[in-house]
Structures are given as C-alpha cells and as structure tokens.
C-alpha atoms as a PDB file:
ATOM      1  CA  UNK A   1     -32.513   7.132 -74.152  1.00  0.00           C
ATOM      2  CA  UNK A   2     -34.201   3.749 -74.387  1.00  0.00           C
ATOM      3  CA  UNK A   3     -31.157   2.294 -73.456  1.00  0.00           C
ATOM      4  CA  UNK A   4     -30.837   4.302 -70.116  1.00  0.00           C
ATOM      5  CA  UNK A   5     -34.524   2.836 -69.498  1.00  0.00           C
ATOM      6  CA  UNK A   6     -33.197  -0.526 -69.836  1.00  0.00           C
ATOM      7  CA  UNK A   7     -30.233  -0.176 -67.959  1.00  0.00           C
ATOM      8  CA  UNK A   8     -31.932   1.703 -64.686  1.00  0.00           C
ATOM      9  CA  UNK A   9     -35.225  -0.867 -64.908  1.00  0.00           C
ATOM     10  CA  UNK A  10     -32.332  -3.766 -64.188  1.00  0.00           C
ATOM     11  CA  UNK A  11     -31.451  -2.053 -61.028  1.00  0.00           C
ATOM     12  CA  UNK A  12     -33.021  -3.654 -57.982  1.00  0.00           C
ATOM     13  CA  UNK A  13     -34.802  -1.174 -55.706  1.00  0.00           C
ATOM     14  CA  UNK A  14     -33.009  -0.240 -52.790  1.00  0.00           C
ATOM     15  CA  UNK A  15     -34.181  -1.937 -49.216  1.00  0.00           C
ATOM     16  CA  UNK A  16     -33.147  -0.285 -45.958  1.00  0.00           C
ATOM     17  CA  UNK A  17     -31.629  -2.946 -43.363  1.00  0.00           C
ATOM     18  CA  UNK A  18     -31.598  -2.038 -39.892  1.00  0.00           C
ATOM     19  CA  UNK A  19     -28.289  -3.062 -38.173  1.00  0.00           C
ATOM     20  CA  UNK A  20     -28.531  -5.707 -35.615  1.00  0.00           C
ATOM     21  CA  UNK A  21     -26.816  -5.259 -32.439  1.00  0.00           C
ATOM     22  CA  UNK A  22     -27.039  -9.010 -31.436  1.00  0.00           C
ATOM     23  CA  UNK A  23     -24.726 -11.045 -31.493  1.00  0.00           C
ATOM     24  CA  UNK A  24     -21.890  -9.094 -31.652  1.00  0.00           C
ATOM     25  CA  UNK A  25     -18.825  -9.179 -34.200  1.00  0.00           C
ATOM     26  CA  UNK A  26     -15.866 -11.231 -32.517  1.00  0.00           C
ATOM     27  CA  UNK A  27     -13.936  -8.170 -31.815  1.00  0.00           C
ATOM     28  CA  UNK A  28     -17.039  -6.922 -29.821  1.00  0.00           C
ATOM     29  CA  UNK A  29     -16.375 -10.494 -27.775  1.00  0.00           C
ATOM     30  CA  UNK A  30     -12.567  -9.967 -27.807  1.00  0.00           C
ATOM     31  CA  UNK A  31     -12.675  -6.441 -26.593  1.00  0.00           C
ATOM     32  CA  UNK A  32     -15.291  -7.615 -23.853  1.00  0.00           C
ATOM     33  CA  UNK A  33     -13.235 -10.387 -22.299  1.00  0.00           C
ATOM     34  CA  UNK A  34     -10.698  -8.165 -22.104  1.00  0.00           C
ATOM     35  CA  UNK A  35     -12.009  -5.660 -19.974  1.00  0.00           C
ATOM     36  CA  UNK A  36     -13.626  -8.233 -17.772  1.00  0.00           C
ATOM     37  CA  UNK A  37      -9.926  -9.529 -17.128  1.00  0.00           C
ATOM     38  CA  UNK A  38      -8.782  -6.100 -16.599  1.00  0.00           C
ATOM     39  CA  UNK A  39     -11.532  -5.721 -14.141  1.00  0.00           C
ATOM     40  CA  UNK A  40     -10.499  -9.343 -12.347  1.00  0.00           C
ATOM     41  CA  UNK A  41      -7.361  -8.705 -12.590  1.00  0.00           C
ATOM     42  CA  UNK A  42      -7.592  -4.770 -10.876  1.00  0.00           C
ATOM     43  CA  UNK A  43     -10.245  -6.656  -8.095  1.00  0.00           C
ATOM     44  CA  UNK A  44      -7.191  -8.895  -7.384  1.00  0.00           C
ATOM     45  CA  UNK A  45      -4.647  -6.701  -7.122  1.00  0.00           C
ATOM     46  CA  UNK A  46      -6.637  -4.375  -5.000  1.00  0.00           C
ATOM     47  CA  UNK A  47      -7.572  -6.979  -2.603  1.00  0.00           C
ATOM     48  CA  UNK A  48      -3.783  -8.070  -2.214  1.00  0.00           C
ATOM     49  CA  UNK A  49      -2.541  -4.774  -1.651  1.00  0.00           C
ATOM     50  CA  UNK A  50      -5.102  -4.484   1.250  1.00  0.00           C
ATOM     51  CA  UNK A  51      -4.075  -7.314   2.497  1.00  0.00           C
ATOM     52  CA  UNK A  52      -0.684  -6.359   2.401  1.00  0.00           C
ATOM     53  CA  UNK A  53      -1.582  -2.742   3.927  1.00  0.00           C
ATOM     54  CA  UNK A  54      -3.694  -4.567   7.034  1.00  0.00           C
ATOM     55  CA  UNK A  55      -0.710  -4.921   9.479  1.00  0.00           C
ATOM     56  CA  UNK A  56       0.167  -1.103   8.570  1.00  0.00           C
ATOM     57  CA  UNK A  57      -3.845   0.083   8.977  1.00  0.00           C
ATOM     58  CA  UNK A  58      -3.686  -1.613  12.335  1.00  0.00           C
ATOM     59  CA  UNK A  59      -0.561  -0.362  13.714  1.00  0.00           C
ATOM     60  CA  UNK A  60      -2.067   3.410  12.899  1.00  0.00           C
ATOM     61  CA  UNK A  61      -5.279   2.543  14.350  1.00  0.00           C
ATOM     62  CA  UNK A  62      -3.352   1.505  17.536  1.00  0.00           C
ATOM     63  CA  UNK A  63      -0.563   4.471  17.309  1.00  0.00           C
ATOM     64  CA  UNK A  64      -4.003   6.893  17.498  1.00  0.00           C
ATOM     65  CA  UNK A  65      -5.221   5.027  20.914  1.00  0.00           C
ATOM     66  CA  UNK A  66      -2.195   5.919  22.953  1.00  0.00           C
ATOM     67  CA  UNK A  67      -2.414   8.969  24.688  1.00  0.00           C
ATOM     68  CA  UNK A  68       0.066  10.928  26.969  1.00  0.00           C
ATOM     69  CA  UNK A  69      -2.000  10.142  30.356  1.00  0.00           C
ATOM     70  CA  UNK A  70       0.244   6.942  30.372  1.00  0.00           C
ATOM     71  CA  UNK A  71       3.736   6.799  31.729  1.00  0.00           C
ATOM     72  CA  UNK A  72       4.875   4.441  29.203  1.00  0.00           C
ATOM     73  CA  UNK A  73       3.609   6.177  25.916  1.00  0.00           C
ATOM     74  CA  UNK A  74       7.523   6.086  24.438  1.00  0.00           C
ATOM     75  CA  UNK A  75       7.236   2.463  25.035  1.00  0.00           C
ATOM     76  CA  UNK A  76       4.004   1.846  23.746  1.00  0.00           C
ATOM     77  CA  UNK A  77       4.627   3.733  20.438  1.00  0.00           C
ATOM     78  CA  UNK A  78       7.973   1.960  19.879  1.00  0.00           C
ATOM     79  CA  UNK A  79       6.227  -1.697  20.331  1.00  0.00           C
ATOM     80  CA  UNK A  80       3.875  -0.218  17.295  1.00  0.00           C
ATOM     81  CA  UNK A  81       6.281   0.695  15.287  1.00  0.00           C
ATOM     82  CA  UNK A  82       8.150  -2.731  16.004  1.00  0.00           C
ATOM     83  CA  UNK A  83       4.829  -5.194  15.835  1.00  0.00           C
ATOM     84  CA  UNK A  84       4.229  -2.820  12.581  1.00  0.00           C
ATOM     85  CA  UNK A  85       7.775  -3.639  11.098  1.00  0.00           C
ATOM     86  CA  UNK A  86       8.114  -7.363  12.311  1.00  0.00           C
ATOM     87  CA  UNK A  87       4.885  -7.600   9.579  1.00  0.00           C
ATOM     88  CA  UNK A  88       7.055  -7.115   6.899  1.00  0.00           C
ATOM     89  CA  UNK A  89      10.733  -7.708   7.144  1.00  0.00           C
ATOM     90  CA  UNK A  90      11.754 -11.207   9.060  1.00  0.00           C
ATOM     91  CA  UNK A  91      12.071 -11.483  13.073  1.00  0.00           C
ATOM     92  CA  UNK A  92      16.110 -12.268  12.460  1.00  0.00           C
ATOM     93  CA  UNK A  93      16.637  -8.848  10.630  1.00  0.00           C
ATOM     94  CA  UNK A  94      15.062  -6.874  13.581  1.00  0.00           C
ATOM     95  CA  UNK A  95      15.925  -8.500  16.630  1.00  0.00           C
ATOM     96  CA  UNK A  96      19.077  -6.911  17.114  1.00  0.00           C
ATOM     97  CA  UNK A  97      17.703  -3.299  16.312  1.00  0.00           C
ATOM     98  CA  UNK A  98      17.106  -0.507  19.369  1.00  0.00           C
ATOM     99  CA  UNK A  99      18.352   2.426  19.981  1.00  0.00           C
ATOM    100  CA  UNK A 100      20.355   4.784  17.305  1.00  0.00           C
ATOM    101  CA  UNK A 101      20.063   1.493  14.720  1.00  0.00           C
ATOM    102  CA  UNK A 102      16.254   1.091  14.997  1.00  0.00           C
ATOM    103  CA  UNK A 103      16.110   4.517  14.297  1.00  0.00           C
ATOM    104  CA  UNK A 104      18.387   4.318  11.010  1.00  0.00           C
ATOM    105  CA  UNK A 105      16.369   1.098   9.895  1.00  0.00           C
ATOM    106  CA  UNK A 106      13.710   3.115  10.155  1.00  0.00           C
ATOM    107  CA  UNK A 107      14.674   6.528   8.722  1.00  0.00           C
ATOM    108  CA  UNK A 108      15.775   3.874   5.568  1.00  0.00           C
ATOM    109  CA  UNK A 109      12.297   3.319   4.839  1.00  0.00           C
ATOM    110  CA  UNK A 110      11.072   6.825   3.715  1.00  0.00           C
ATOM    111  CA  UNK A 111      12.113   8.573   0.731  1.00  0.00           C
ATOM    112  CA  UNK A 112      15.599  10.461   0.757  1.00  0.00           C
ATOM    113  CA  UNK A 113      13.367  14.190   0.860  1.00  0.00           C
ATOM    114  CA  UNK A 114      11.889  12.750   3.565  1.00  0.00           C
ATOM    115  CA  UNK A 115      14.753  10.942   5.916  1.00  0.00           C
ATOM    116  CA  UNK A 116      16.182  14.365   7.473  1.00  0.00           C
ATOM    117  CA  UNK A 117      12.936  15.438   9.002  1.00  0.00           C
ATOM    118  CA  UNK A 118      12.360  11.980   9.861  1.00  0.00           C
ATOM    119  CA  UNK A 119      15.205  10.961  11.673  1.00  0.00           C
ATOM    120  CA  UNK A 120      14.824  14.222  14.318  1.00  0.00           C
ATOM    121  CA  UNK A 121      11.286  13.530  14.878  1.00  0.00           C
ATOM    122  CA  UNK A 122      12.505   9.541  15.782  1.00  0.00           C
ATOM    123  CA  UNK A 123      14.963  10.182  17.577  1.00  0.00           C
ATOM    124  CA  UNK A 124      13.210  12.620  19.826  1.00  0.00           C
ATOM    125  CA  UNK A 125      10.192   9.326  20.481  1.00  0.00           C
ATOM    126  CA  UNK A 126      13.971   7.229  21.149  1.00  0.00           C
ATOM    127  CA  UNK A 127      15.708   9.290  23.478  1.00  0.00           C
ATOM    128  CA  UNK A 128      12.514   9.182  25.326  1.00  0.00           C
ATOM    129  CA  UNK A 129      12.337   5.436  25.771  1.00  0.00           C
ATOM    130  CA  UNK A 130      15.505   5.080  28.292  1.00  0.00           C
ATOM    131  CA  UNK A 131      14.628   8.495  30.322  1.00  0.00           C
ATOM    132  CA  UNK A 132      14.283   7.409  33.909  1.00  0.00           C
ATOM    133  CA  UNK A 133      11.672  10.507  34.598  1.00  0.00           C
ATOM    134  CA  UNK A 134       7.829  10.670  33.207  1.00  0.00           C
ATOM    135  CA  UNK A 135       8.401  11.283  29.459  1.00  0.00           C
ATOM    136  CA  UNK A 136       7.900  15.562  28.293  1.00  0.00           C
ATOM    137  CA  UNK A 137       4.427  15.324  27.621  1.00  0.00           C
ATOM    138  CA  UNK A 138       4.893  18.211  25.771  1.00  0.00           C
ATOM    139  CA  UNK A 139       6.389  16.257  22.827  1.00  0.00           C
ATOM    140  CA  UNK A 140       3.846  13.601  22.768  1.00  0.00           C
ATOM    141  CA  UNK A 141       1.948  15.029  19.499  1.00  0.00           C
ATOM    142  CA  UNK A 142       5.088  15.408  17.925  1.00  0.00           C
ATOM    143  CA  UNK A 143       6.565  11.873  18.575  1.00  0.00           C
ATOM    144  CA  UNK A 144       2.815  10.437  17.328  1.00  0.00           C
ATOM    145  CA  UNK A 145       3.359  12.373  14.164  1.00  0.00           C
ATOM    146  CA  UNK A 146       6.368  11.114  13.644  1.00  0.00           C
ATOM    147  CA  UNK A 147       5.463   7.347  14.283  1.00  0.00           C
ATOM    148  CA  UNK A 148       2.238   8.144  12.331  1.00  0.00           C
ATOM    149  CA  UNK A 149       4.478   9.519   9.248  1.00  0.00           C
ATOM    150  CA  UNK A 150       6.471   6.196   9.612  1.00  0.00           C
ATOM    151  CA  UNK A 151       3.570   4.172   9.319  1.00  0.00           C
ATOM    152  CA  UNK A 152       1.947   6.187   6.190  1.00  0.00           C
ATOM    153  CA  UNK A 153       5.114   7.057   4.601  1.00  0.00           C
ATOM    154  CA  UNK A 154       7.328   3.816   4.859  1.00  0.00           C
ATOM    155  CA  UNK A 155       8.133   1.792   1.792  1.00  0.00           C
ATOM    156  CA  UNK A 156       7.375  -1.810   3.301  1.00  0.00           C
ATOM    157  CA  UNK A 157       8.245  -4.671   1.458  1.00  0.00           C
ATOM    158  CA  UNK A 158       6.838  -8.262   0.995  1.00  0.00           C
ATOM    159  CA  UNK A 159       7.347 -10.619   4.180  1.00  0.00           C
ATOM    160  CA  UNK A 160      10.130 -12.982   3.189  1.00  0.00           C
ATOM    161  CA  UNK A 161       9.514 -16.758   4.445  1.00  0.00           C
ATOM    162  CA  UNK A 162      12.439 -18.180   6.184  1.00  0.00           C
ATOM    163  CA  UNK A 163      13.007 -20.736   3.236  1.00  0.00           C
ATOM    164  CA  UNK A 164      13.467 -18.519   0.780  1.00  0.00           C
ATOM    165  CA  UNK A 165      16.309 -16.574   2.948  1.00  0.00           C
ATOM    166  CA  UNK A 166      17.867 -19.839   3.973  1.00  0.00           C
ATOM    167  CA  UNK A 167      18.122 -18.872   7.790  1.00  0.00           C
ATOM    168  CA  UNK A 168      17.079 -21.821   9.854  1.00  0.00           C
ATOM    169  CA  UNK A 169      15.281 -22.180  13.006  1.00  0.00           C
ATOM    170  CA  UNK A 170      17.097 -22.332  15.802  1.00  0.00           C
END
C-alpha cells in the first residue's frame, strides 16, 4: 500500500484550462477565407447576371406601358421585342428577320414544352403588324402576354462582339 502512496503523491494535481477562442487554428483561417470568396465571388456573379438581365427588365417595363388606346400597339410591341433581342444576339443576325422568320427566331428561344403555345400567341401579335385596319383590340392582352412570356421565358445569350464573329463593318 505504501507503494500506491508513492506512486499517486508523484501525480501532479489536475488544473482546468479554459479554451481560448483567439486566435484561431489555421483551418479556422482557411475555412474563413473561403467563405468570404464564396461570398465575393456569389456578389459578382449576381451583379453580372443583372447586368446581363437589364436590357430584358427594360424591355418588360416598356412592353407593360403600351396600351391598346394606340393604333400602332402591334408595332410598338414588335420594336420591344426587337430593341429587347438586338441586346443580345448581333445587329447582322437580326436584320433580315420579320415576318414568319422573326417569329421562328423567336419561338427558338423558349424551351421545346413551351414553343407550341408560343408560336400561336406570336403569330397572332405578327399577323397584326401588316393589317391595314385598327388592330382587334380584343387580342391586345393576349399579344402582351405573349411578348411578356418572350421576354421572361427566353433563353438569351451573351452579346457577341463583332471581332470575335469575324463579320466586318461595312
């Protein structure tokens, strides 16, 4: 028994430590910089899609404006819909487009579910453009929709500069 004694009175007595929070381990640092470049890097992103989505805000902010008092509404829709696309695909590509092949271009831009549906509504706000009598005011909510659908629903793409297509000013 006197050796137990001897052993346990070599122990050292035992000293509570309180953890300090400060500074932090490295992995504390490593897992902080990496959320704040996950945050910078989401705060980027964000703001470059909004950028991207102004010229498409705009045009529906416009599209809502026009009402069916006006003679020209079919006209004034289409030049949305064109100022809308001419933000995002190059002035060459859409020049040539009215009629039955604006209406295609478009109908190309929604989803496959959607392009049926789509391409009735639009051709409805195009058939109206080249009537020589005041348009059917009766379809003017119907042709909005449809130009409002475009512009929510359409799968835009990045403007392409003229030097990367290689087209040249002529």
């Amino acid at each position: 028994m006197n050796e137990q004694q001897q052993l346990l009175s070599q122990l050292n007595d035992i000293h509570k430590t309180s953890a300090q929070a400060w500074p932090a381990a490295w992995g504390w640092w490593l897992v902080g910089l990496l959320a704040l470049a996950v945050i910078v890097g989401l705060f980027f992103w964000w703001r470059r899609q909004r950028r991207f989505n102004m010229p498409r805000r705009e045009a529906i902010s416009e599209m809502k404006q026009i009402d069916d008092k006006s003679n020209d509404w079919p006209s004034q829709m289409n030049q949305v819909l064109k100022r809308a696309a001419l933000a995002y695909y190059p002035r060459y590509s859409l020049s040539g487009l009215y009629g039955q092949r604006w209406t295609q271009f478009m109908v190309e831009r929604v989803s496959r579910s959607q392009q049926p549906q789509m391409a009735k509504r639009l051709n409805e706000l195009q058939d109206m453009l080249y009537q020589p009598t005041r348009p059917d005011p009766t379809l003017f909510n119907s042709c909005q929709k449809a130009a409002l659908d475009w512009l929510k629903k359409a799968r835009f793409k990045h403007a392409v500069s003229v030097r990367e297509t290689g087209a040249n000013n002529v």
